[in-house]
Protein backbone atom coordinates (compact mmCIF):
# COMPACT_ATOMS: atom_id res chain seq x y z
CA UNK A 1 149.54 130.26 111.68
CA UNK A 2 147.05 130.15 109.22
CA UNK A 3 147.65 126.51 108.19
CA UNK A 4 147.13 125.69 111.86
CA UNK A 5 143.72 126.88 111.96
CA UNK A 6 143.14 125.31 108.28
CA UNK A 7 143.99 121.52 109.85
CA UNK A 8 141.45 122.24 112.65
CA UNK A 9 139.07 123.35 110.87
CA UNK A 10 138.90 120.45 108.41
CA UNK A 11 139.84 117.78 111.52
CA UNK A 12 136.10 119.27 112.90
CA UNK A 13 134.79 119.08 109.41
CA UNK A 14 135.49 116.18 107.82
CA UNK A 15 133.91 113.68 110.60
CA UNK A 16 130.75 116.12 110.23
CA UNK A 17 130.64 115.89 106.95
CA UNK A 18 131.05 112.08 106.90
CA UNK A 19 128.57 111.98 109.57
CA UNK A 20 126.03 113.69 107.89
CA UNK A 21 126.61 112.18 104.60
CA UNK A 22 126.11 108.26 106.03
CA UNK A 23 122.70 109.72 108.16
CA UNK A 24 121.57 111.81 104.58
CA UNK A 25 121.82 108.16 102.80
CA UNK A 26 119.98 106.02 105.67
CA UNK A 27 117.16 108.83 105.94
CA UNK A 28 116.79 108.65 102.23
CA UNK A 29 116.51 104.84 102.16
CA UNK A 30 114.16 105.05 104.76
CA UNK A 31 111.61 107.62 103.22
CA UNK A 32 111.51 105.64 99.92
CA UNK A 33 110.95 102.03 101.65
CA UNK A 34 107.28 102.61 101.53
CA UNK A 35 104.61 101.20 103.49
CA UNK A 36 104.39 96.93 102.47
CA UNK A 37 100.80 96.10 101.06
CA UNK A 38 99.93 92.76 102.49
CA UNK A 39 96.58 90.61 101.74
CA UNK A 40 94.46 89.06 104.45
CA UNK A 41 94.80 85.25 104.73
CA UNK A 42 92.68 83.82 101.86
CA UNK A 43 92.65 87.61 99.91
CA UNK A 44 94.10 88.58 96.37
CA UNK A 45 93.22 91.99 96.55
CA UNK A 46 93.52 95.03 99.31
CA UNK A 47 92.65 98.82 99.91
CA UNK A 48 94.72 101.09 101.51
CA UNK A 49 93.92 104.75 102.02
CA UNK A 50 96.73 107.71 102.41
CA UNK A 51 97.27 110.71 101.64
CA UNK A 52 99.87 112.87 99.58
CA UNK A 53 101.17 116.50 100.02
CA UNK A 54 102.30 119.12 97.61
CA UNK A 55 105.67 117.52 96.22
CA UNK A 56 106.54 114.17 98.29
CA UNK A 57 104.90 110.66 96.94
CA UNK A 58 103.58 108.03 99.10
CA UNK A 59 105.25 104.67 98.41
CA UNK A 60 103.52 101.28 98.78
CA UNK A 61 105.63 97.89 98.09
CA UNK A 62 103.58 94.75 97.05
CA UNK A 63 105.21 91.41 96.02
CA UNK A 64 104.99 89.33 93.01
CA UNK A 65 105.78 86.88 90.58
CA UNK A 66 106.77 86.90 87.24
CA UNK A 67 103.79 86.12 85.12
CA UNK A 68 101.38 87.42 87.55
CA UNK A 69 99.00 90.10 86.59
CA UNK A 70 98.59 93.06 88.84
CA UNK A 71 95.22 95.56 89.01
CA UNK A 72 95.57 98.75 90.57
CA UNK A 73 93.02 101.61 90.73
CA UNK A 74 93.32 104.93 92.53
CA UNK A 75 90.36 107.26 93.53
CA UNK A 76 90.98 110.76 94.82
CA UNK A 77 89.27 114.23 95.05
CA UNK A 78 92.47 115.95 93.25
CA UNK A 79 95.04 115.68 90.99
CA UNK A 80 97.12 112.41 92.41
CA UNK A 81 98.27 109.57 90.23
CA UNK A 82 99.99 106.40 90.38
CA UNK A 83 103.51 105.01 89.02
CA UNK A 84 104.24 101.00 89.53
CA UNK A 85 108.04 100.84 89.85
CA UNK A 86 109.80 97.39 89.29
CA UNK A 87 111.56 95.87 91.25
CA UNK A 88 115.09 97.88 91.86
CA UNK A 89 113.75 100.73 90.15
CA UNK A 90 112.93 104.25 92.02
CA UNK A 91 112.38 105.91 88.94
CA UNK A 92 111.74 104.12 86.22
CA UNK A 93 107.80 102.51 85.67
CA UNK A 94 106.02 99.97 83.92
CA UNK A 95 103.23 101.76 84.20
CA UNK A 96 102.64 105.23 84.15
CA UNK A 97 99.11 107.09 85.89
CA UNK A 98 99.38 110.61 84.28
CA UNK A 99 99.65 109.17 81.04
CA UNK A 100 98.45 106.08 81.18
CA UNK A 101 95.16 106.20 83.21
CA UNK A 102 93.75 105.75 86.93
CA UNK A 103 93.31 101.99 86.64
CA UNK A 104 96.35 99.49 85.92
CA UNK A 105 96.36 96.09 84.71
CA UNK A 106 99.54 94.81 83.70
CA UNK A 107 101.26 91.34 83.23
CA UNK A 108 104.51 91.29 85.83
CA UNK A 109 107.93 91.12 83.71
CA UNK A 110 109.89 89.64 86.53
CA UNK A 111 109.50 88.85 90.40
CA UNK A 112 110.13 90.76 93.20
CA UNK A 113 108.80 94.29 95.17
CA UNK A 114 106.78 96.31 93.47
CA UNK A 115 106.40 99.68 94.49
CA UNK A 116 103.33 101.64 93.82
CA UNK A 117 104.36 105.22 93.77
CA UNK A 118 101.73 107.93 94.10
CA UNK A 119 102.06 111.64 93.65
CA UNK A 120 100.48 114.67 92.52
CA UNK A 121 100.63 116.90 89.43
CA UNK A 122 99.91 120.73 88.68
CA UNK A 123 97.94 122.85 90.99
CA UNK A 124 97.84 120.15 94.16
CA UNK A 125 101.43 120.20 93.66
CA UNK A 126 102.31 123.38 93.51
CA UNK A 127 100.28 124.62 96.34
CA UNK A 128 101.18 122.15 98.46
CA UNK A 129 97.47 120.74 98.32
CA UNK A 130 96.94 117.79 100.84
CA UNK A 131 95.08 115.21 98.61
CA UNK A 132 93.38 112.08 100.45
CA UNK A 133 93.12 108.86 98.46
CA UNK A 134 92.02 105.18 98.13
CA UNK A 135 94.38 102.53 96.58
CA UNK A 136 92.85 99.99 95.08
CA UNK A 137 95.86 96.50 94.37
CA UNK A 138 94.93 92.75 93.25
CA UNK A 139 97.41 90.26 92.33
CA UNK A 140 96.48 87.31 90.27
């Protein structure tokens, strides 16, 4: 009797599990896409403005060449900074705002998205601070 109720359970389970595994994975591909920076016809440079909350980042994707030099700069009324991801990283930078300063200028290694990651540090962070920004990107 008890391996009866066993099979149901895991013939309800499984396809729920599978379910929410394959949702869990889209969802999470989704929330890191980030919001594409594009330049007006004619432009090398754009500003976006965003916010970012306590522990999530705001993701912006740019593209480039190899060779290319990209500027960043990010103003804000808190404690937010920037990452630059290469392309097919979501962790790993090239260039590093906590450590590495509030304005970026860096020669590109290789071509592709870029994704300009920002986030927040200490207090903001951990009180769930809402911090507005400006982002500040020119490719040349």
């Amino acid at each position: 009797m008890k391996r009866a109720k066993f099979k149901r359970l895991l013939t309800g389970l499984v396809p729920a599990m599978a379910i929410t595994l394959v949702f869990g994975v889209a969802l999470s591909t989704f929330a890191h896409a980030g919001e594409r920076i594009q330049f007006a016809h004619g432009n090398d440079h754009a500003t976006v403005h965003g916010s970012v909350t306590g522990s999530h980042h705001q993701d912006y994707v740019l593209g480039a060449r190899a060779g290319q030099t990209m500027s960043v700069s990010l103003s804000n009324q808190g404690s937010a900074y920037f990452n630059i991801l290469p392309p097919g990283s979501q962790d790993v930078a090239v260039y590093n705002g906590s450590i590495d300063g509030d304005k970026a200028s860096l020669r590109l290694p290789s071509s592709g998205d870029y994704t300009i990651r920002v986030y927040l540090m200490g207090d903001d962070k951990d009180s769930g601070r809402k911090i507005p920004f400006s982002l500040s990107v020119a490719i040349r």
